[in-house]
N, C-alpha and C. Protein backbone atom coordinates (compact mmCIF):
# COMPACT_ATOMS: atom_id res chain seq x y z
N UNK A 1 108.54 144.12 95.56
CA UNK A 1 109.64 143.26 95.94
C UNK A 1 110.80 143.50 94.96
N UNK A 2 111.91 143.60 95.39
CA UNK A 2 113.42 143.96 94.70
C UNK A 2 113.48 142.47 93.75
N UNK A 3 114.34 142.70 92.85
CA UNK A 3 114.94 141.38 92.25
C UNK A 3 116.54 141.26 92.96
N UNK A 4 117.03 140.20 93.46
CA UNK A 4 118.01 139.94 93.81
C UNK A 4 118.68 139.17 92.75
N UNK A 5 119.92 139.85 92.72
CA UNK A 5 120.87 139.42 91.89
C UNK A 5 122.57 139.03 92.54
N UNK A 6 122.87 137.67 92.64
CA UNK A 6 123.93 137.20 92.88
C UNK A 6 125.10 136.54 91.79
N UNK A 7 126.23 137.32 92.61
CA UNK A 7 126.93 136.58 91.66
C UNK A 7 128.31 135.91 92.65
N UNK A 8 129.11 135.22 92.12
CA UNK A 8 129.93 133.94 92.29
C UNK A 8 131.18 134.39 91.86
N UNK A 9 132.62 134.58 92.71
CA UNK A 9 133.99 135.00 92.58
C UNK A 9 134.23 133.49 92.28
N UNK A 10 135.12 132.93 92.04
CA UNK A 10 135.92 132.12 92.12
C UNK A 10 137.47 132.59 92.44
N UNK A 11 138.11 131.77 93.55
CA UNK A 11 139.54 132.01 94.13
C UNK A 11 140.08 130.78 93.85
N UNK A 12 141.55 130.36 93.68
CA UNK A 12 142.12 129.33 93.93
C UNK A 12 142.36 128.68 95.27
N UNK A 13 143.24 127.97 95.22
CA UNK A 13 143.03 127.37 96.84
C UNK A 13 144.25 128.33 97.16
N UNK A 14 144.99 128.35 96.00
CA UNK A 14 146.69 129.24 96.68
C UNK A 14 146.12 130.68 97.10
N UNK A 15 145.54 130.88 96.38
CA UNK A 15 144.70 132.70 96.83
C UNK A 15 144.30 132.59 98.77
N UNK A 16 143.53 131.44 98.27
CA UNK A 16 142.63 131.53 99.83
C UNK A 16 143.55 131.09 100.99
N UNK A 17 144.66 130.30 100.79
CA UNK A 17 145.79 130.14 101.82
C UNK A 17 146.39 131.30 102.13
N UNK A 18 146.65 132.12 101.21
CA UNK A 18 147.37 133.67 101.33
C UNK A 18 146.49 134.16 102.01
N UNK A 19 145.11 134.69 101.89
CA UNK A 19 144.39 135.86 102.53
C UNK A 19 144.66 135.34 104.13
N UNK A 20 144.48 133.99 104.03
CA UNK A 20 144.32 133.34 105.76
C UNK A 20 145.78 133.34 106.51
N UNK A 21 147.05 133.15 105.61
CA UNK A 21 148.52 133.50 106.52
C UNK A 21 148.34 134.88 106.61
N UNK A 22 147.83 136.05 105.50
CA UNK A 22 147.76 137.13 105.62
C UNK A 22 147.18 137.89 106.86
N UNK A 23 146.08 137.28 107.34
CA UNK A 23 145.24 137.65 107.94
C UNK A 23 144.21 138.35 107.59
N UNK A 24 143.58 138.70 106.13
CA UNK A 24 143.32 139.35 105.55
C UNK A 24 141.65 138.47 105.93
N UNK A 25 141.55 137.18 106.02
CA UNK A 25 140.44 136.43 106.07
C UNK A 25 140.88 135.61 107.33
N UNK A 26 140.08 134.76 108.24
CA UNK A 26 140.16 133.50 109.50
C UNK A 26 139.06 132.78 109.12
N UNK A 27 139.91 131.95 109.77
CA UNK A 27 138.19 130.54 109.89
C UNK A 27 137.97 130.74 111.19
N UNK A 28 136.66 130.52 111.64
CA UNK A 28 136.14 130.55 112.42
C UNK A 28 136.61 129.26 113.80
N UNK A 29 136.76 129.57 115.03
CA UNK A 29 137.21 127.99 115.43
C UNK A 29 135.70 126.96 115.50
N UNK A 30 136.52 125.85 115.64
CA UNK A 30 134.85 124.50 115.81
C UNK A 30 134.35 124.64 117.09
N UNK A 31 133.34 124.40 116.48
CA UNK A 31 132.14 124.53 117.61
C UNK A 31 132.40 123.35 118.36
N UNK A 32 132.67 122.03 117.83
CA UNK A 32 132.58 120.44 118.44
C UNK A 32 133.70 119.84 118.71
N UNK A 33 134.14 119.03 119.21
CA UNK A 33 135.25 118.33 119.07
C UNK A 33 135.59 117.97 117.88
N UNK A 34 136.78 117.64 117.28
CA UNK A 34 136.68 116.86 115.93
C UNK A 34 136.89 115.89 116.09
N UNK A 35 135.90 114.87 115.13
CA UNK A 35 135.58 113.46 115.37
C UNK A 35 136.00 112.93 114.12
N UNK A 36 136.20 113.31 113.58
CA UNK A 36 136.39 112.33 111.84
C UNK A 36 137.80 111.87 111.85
N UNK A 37 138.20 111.07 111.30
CA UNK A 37 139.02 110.08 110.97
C UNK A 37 139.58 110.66 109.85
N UNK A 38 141.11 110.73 109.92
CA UNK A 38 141.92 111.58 108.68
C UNK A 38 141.55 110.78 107.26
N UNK A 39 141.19 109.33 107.28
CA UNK A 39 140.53 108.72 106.24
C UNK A 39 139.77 109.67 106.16
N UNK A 40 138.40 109.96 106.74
CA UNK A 40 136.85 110.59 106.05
C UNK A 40 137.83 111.80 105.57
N UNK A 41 138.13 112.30 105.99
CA UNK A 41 138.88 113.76 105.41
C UNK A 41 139.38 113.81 104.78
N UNK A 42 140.33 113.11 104.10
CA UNK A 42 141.06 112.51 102.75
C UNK A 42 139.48 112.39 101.95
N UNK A 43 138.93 111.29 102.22
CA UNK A 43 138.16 111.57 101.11
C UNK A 43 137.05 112.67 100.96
N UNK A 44 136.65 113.44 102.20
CA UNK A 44 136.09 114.90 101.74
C UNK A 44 136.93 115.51 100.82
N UNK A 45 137.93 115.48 100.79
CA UNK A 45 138.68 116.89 100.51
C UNK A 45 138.50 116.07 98.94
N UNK A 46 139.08 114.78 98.36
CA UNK A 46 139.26 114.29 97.44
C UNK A 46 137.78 114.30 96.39
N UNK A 47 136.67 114.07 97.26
CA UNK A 47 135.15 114.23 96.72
C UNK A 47 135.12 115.49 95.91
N UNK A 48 135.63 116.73 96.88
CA UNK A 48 135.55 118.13 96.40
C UNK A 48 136.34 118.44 95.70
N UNK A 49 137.58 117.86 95.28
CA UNK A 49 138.59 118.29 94.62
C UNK A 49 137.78 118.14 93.04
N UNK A 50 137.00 116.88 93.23
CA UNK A 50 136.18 116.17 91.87
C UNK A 50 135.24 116.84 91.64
């Protein structure tokens, strides 16, 4: 059995906005409707910012 070895880039958020106007990277579209409430999303984004 191999040993797997990973490792971890870190990007900023300004990096990752560029590759995506760039086109260089996409998000994928949603699978679901979106259901969340710009509240829950404010505080996802705010959870992760922490």
């Amino acid at each position: 059995m191999t040993d797997k070895r990973y490792s971890v880039d870190h990007a900023n958020i300004g990096n990752i906005l560029g590759w995506i106007r760039s086109g260089e990277i996409g998000l994928p579209e949603m699978q679901r409707p979106f259901v969340w409430k710009p509240k829950q999303v404010r505080d996802l984004i705010d959870s992760l910012y922490h």
